[in-house]
N, C-alpha and C. Protein backbone atom coordinates (compact mmCIF):
# COMPACT_ATOMS: atom_id res chain seq x y z
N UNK A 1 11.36 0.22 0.35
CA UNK A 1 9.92 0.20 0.28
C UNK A 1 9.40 1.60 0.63
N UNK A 2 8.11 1.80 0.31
CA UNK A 2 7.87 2.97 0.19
C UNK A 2 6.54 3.27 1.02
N UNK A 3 5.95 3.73 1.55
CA UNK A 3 4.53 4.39 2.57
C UNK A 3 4.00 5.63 1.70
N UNK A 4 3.44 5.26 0.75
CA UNK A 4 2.44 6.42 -0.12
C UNK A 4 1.09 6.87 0.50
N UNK A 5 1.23 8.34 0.50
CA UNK A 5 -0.42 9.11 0.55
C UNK A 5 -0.81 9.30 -0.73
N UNK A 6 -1.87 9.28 -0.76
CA UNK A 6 -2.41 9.89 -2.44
C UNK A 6 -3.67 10.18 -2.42
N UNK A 7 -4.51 10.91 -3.22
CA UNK A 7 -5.76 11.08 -4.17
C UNK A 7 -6.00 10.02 -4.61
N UNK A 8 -7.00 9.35 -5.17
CA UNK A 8 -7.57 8.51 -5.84
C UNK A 8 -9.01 9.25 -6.41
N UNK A 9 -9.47 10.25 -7.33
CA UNK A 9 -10.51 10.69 -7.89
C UNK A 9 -11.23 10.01 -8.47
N UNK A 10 -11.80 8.82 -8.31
CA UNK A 10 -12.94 8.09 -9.03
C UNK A 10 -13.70 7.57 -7.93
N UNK A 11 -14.53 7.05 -8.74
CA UNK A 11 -16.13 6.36 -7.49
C UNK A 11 -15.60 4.90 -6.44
N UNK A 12 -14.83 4.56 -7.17
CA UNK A 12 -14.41 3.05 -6.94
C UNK A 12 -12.61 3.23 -6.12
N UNK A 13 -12.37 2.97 -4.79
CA UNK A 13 -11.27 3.51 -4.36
C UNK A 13 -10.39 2.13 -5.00
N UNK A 14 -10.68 0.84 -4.74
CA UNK A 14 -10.54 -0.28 -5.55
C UNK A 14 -9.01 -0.35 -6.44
N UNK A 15 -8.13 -1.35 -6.24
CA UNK A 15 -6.98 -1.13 -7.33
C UNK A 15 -7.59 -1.37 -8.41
N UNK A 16 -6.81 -1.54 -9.79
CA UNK A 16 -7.31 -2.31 -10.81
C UNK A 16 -6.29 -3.70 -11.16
N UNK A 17 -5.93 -3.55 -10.38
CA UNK A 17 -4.63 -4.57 -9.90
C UNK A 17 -4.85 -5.75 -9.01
N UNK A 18 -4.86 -6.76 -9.38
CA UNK A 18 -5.06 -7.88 -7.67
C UNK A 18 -4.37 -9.41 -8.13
N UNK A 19 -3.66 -9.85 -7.13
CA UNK A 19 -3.30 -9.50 -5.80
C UNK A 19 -2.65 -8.55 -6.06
N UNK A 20 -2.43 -7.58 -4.70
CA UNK A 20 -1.12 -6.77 -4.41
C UNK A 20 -0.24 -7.33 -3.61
N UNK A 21 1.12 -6.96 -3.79
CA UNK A 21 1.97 -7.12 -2.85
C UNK A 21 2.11 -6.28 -1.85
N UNK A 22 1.17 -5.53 -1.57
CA UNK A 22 1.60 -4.36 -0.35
C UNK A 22 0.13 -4.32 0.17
N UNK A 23 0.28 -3.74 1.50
CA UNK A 23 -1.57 -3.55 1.77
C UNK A 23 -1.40 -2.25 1.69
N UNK A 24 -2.62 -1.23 1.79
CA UNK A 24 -3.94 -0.21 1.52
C UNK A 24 -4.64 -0.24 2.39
N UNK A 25 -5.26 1.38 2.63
CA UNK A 25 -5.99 1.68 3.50
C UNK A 25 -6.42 2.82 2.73
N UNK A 26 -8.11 3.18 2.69
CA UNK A 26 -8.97 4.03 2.36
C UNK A 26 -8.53 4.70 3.88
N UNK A 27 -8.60 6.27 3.59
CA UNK A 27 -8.37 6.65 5.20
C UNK A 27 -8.94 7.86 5.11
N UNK A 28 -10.02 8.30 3.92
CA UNK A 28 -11.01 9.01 4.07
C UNK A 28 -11.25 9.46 2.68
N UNK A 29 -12.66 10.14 2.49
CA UNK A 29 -12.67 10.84 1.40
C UNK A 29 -13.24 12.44 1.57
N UNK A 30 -13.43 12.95 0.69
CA UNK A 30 -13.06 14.73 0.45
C UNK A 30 -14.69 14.99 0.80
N UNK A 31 -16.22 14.44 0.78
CA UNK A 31 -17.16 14.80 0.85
C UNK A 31 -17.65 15.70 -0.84
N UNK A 32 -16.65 16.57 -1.28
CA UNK A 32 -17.66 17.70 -1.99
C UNK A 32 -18.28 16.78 -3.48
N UNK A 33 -19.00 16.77 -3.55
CA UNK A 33 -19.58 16.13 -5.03
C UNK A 33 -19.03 16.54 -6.31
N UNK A 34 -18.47 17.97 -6.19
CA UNK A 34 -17.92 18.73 -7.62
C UNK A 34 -16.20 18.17 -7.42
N UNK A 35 -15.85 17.37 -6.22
CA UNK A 35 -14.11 17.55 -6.40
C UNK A 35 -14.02 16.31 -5.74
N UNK A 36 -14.90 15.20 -5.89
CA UNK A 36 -14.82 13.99 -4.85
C UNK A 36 -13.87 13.08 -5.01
N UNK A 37 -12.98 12.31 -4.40
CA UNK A 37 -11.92 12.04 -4.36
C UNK A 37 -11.74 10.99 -2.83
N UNK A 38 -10.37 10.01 -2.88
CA UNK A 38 -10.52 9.25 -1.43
C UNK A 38 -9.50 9.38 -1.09
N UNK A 39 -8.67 9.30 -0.12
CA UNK A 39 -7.44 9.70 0.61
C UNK A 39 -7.30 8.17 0.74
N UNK A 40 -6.12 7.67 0.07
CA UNK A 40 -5.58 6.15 0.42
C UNK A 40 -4.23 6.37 1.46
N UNK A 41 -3.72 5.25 1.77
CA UNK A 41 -1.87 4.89 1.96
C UNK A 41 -1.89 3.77 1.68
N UNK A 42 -0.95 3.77 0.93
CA UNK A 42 -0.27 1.72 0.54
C UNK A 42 1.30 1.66 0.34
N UNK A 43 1.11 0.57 0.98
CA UNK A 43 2.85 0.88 1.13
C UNK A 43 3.29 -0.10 -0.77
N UNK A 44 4.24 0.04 -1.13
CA UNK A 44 4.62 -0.28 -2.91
C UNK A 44 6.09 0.21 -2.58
N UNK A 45 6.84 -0.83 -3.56
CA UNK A 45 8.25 -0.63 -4.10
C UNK A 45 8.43 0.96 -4.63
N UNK A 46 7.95 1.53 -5.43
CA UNK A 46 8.42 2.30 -6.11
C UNK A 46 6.90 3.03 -6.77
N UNK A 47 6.79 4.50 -6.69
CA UNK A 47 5.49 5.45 -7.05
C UNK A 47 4.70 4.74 -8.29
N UNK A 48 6.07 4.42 -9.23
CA UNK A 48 5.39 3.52 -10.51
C UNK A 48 4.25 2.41 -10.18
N UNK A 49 4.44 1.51 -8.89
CA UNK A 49 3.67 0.56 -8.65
C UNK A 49 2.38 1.15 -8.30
N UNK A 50 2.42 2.49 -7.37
CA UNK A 50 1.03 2.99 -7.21
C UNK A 50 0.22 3.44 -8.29
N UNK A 51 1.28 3.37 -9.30
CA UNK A 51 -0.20 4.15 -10.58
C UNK A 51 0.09 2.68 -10.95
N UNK A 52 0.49 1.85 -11.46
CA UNK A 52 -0.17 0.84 -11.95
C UNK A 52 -1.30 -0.02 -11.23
N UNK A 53 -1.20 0.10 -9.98
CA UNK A 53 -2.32 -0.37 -9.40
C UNK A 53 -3.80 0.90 -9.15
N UNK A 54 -2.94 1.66 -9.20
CA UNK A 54 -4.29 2.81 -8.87
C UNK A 54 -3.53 3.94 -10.20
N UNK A 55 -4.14 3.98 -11.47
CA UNK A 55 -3.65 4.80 -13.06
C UNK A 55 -4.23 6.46 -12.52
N UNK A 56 -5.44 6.33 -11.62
CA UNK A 56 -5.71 7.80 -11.80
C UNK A 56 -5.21 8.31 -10.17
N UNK A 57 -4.47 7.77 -9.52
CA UNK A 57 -3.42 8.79 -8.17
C UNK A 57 -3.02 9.98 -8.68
N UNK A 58 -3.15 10.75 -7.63
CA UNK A 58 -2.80 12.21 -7.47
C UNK A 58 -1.99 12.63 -6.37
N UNK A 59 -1.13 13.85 -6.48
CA UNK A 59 -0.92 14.32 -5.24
C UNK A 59 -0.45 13.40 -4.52
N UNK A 60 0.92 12.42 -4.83
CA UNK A 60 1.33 11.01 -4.43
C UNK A 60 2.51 12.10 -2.87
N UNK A 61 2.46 11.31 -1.94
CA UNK A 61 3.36 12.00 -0.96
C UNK A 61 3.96 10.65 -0.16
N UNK A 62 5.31 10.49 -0.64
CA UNK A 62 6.08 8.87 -0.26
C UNK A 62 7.56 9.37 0.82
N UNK A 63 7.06 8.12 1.78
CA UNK A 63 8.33 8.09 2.55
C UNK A 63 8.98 6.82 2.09
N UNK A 64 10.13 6.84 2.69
CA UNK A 64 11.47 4.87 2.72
C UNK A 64 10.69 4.91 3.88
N UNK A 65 10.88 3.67 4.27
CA UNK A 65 10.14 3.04 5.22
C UNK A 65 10.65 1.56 5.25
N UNK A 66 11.23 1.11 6.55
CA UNK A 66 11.86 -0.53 6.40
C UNK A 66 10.98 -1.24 6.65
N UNK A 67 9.95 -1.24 7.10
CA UNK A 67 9.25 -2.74 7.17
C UNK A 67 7.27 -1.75 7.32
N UNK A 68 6.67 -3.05 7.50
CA UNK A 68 4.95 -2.51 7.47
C UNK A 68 4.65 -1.60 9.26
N UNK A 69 4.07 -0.70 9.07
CA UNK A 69 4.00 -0.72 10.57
C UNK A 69 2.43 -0.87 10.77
N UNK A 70 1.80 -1.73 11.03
CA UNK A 70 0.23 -1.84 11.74
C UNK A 70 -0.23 -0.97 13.04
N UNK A 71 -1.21 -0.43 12.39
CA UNK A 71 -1.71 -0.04 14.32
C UNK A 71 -3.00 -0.39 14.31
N UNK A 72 -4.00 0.70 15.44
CA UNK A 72 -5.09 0.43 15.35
C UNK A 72 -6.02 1.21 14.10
N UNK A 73 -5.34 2.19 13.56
CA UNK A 73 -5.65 2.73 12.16
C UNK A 73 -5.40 1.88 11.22
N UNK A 74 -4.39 1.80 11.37
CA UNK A 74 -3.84 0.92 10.05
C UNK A 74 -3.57 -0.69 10.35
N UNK A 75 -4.93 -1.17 10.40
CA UNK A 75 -4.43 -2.79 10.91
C UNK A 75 -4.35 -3.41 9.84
N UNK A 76 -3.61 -4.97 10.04
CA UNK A 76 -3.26 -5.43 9.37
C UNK A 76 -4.33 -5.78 8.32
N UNK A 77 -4.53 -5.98 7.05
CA UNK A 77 -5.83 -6.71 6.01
C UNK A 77 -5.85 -7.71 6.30
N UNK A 78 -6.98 -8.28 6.61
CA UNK A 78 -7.28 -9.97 6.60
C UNK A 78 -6.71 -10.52 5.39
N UNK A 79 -6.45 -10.18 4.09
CA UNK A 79 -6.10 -10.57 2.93
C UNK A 79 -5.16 -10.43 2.49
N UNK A 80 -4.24 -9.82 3.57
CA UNK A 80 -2.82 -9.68 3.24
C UNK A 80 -1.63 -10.76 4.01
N UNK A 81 -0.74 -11.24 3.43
CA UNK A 81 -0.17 -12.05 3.94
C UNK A 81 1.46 -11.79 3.79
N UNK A 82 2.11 -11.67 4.46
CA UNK A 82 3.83 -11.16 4.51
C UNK A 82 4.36 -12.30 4.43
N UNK A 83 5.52 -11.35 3.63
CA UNK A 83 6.13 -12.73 3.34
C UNK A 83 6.87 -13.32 4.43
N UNK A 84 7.41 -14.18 4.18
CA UNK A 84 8.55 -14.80 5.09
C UNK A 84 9.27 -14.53 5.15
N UNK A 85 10.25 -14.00 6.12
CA UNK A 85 11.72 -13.74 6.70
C UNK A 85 12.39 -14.39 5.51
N UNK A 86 13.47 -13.52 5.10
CA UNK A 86 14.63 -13.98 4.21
C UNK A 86 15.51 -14.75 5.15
N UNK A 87 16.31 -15.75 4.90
CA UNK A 87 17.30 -16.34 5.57
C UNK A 87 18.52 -15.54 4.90
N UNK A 88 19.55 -15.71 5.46
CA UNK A 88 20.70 -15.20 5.38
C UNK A 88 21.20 -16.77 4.41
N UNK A 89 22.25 -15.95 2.99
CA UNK A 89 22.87 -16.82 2.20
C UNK A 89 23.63 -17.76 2.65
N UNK A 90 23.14 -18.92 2.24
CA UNK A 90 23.70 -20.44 2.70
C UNK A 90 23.24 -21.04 4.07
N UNK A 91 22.41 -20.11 4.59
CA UNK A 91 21.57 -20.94 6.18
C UNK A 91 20.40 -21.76 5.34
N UNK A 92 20.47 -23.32 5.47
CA UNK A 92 19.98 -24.13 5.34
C UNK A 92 18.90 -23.98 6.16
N UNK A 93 18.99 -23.96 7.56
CA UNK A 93 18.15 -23.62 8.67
C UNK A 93 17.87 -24.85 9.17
N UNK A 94 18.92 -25.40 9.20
CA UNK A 94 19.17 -26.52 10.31
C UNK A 94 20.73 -26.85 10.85
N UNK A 95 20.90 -25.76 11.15
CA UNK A 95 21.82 -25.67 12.41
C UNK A 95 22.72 -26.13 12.50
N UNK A 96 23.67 -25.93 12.90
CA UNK A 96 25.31 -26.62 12.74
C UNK A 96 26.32 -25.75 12.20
């Protein structure tokens, strides 16, 4: 999994994509009116997923990353929901 920075240059920071499987965070924008633009992070499988959810990203800057990390910047989305723990192959999950 991947932890993307990027550009997003349009009015609307907005995917064109929904649901996502990953959450997003607007985490600022540029101010100038001639070069305006929003500073996202979303975590996505693979850079491809960030332009299909966001076609006009720029300036994409990705780490690996094993799991979501939340803070008080980056809290969790009310609208996001993780998945469930994988079980390990053949745990029924009832014991024995």
């Amino acid at each position: 999994m991947l932890r993307v920075r990027f550009k997003q240059p349009t009015e609307d920071y907005r995917p064109v994509k929904w649901p996502l499987k990953h959450p997003y965070w607007c985490t600022g924008s540029s101010g100038d009116p001639e070069d305006h633009y929003f500073v996202l992070v979303a975590y996505a499988d693979s850079e491809d997923e960030i332009l299909e959810n966001w076609p006009e990203a720029e300036d994409l800057d990705s780490e690996e990353v094993d799991a979501y990390k939340f803070t008080s910047r980056f809290p969790k989305p009310q609208w996001f929901k993780e998945p469930a723990p994988r079980s390990e192959a053949g745990d029924t999950g009832e014991g024995g």
